[in-house]
C-alpha atoms as a PDB file:
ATOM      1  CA  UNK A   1       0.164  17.387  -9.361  1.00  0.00           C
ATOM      2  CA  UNK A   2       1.648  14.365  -7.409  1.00  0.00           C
ATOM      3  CA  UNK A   3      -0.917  11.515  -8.713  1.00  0.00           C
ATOM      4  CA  UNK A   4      -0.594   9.750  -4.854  1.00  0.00           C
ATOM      5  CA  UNK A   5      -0.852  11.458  -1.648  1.00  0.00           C
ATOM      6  CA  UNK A   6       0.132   9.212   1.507  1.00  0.00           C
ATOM      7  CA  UNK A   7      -0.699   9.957   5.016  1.00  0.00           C
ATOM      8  CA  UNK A   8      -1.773   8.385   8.460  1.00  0.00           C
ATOM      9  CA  UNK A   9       2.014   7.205   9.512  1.00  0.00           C
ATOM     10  CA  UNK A  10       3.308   8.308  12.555  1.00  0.00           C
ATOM     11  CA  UNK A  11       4.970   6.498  16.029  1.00  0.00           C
ATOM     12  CA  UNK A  12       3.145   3.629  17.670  1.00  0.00           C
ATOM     13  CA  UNK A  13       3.695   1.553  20.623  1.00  0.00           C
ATOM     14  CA  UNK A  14       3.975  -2.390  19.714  1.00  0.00           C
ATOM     15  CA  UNK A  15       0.371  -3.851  19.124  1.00  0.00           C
ATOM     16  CA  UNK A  16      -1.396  -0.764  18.262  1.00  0.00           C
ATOM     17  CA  UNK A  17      -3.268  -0.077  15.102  1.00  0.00           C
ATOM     18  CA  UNK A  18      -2.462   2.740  12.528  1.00  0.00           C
ATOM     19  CA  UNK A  19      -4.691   3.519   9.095  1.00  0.00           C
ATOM     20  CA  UNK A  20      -2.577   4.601   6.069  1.00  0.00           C
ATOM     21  CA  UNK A  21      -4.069   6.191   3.460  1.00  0.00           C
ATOM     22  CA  UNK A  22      -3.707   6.792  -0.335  1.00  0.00           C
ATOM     23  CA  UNK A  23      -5.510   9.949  -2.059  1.00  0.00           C
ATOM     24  CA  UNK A  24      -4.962   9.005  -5.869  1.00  0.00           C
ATOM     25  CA  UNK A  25      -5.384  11.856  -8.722  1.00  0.00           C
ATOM     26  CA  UNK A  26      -4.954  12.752 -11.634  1.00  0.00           C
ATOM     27  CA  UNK A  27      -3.385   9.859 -13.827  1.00  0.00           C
ATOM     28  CA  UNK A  28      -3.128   7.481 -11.520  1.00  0.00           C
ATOM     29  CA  UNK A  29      -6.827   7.392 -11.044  1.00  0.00           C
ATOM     30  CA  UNK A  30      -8.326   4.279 -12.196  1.00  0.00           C
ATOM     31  CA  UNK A  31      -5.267   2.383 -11.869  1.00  0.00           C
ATOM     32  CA  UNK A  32      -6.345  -1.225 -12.136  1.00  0.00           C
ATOM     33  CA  UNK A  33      -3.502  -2.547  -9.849  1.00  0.00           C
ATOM     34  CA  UNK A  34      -2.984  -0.048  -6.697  1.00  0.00           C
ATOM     35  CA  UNK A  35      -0.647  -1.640  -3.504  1.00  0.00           C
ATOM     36  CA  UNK A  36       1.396  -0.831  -0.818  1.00  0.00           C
ATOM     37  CA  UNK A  37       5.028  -0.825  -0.189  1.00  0.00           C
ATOM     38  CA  UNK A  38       7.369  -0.536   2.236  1.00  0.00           C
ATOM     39  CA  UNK A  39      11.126   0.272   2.938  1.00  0.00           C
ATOM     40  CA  UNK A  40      13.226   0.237   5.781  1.00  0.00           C
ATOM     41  CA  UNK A  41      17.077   1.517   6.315  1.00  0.00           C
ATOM     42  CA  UNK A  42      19.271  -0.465   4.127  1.00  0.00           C
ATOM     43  CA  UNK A  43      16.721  -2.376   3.085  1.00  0.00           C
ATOM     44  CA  UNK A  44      14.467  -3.055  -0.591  1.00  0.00           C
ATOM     45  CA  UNK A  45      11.225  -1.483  -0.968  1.00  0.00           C
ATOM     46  CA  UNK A  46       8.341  -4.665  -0.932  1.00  0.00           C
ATOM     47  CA  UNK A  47       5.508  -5.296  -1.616  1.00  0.00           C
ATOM     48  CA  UNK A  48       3.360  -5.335   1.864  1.00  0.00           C
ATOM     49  CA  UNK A  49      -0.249  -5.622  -0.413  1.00  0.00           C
ATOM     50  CA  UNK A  50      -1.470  -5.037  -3.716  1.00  0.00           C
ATOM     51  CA  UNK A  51      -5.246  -5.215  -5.262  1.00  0.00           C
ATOM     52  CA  UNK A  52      -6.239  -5.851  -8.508  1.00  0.00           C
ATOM     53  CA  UNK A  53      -9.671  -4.887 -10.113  1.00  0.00           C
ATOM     54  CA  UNK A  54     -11.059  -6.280 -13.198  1.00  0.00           C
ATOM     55  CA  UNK A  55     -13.208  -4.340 -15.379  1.00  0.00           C
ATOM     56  CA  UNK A  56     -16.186  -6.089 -13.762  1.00  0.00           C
ATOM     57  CA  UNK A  57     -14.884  -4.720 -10.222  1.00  0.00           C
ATOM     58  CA  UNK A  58     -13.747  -7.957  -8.539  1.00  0.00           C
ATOM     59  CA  UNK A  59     -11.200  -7.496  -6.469  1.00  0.00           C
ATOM     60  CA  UNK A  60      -7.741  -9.263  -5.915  1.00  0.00           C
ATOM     61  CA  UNK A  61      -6.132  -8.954  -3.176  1.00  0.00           C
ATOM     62  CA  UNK A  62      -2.308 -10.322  -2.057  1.00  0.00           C
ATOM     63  CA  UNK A  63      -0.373  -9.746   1.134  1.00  0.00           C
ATOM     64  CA  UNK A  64       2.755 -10.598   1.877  1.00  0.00           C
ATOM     65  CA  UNK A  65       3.166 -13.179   4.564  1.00  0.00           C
ATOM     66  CA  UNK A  66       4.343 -11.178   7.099  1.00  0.00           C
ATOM     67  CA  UNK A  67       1.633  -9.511   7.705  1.00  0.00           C
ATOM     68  CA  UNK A  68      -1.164 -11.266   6.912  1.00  0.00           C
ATOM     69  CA  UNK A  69      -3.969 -11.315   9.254  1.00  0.00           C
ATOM     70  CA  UNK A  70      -2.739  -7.853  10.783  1.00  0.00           C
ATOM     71  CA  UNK A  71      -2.894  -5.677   7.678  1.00  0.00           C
ATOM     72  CA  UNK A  72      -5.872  -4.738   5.458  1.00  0.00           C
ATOM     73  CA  UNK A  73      -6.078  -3.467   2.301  1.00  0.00           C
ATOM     74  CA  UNK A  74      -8.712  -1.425   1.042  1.00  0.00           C
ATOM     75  CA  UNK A  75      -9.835   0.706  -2.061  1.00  0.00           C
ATOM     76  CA  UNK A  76     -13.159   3.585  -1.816  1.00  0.00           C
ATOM     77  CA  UNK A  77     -13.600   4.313  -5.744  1.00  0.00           C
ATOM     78  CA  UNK A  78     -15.390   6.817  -4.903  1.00  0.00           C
ATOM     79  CA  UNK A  79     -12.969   8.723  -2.957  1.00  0.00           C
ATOM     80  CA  UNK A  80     -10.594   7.629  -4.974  1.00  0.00           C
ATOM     81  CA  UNK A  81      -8.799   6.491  -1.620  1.00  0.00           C
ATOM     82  CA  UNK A  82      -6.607   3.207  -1.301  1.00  0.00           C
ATOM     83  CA  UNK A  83      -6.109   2.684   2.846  1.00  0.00           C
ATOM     84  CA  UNK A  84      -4.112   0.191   4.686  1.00  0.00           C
ATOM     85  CA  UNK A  85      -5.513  -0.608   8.377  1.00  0.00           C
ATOM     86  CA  UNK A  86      -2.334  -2.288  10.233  1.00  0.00           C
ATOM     87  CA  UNK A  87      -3.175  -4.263  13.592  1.00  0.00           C
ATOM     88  CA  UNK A  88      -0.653  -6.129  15.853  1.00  0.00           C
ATOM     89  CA  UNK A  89       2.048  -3.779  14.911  1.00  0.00           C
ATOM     90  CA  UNK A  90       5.672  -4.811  15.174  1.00  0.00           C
ATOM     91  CA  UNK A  91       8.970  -3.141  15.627  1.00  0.00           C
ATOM     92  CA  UNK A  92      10.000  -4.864  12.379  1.00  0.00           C
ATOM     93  CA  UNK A  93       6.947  -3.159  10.650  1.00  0.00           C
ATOM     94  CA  UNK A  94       9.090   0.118  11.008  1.00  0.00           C
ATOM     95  CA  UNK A  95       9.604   1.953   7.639  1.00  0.00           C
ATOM     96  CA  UNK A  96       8.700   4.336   5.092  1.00  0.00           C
ATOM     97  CA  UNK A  97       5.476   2.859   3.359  1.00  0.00           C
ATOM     98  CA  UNK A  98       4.506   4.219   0.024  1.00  0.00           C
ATOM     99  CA  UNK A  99       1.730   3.878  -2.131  1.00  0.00           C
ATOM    100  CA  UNK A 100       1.663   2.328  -5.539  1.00  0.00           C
ATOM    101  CA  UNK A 101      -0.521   2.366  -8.712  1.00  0.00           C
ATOM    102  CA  UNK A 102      -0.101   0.676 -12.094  1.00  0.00           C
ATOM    103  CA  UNK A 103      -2.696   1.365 -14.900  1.00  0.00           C
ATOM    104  CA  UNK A 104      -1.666  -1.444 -17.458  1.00  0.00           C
ATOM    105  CA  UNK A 105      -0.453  -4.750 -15.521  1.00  0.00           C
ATOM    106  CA  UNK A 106      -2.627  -7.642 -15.649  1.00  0.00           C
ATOM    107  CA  UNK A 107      -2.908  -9.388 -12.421  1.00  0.00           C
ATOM    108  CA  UNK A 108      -0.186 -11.937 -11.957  1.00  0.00           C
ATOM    109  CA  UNK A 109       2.095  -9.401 -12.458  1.00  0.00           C
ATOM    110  CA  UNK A 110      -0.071  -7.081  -9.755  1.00  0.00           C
ATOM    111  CA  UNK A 111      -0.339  -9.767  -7.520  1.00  0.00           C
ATOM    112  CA  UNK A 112       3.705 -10.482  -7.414  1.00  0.00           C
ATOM    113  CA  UNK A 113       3.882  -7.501  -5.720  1.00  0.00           C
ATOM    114  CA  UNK A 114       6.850  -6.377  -7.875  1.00  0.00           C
ATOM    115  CA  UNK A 115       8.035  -2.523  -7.127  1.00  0.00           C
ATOM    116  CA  UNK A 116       9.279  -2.537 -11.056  1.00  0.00           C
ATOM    117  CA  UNK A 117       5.964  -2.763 -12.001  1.00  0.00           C
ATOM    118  CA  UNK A 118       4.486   0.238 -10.873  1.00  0.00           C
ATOM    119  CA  UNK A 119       4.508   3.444 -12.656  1.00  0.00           C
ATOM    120  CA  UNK A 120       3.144   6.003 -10.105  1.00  0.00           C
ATOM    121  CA  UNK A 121       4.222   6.523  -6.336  1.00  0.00           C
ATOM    122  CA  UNK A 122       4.024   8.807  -3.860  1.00  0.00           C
ATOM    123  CA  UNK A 123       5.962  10.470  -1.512  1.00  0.00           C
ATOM    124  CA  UNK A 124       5.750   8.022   1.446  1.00  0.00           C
ATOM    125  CA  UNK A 125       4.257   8.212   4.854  1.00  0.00           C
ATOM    126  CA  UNK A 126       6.914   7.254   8.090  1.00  0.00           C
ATOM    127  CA  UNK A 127       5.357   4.584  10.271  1.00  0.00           C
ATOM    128  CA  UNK A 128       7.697   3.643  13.371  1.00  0.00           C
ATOM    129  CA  UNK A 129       6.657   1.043  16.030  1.00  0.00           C
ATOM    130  CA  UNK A 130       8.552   1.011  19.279  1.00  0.00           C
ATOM    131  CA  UNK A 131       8.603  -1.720  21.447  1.00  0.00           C
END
């Protein structure tokens, strides 16, 4: 069983609005650090946003810069859903965004948004903005 499940990706026009999301299962499932990532052609997979929850359920929640105040990061515990709600897209948003969990990180290391860090992935969702 793949422990993340990514879909909502697809082609957009510049400045529209796409939701990602993340179905998590099996041992990825309360993951205390859970984030997205992104890759493009010839290019490292980072860290777009990450959330960390304590054991008292406050959340944490980093972006990089890029796309602050566009992007949103979510989690539903109940669903056991992590979704990313991009606005203002850009042609440079363009890549293969994957999902991310990591069960035992505390959260500087969650919040530095490091790829090495996290354990379980899935199998990536396309997202390509045209201008």
């Amino acid at each position: 069983q793949v422990p993340l499940v990514e879909s909502g990706g697809g082609p957009v026009q510049a400045g529209g609005s796409l939701r990602l999301s993340c179905v998590v299962s099996g041992v990825a499932i309360g993951s205390n650090c859970m984030g997205w990532f992104r890759q493009a052609p010839g290019k490292e997979r980072e860290g777009v946003a990450t959330t960390y929850t304590t054991v008292v359920g406050t959340n944490y929640t980093e972006y990089t810069n890029s796309v602050k105040g566009r992007f949103t990061l979510s989690r539903d515990n109940a669903k056991n859903t992590l979704y990313l709600e991009m606005n203002s897209l850009k042609p440079e948003d363009t890549a293969m965004y994957f999902c991310g969990a990591a069960a035992r990180i505390g959260l500087s290391t969650c919040r530095a948004r490091s790829r090495d860090a996290f354990e379980y992935w899935g199998q990536g969702t396309q997202v390509t903005v045209s201008s």
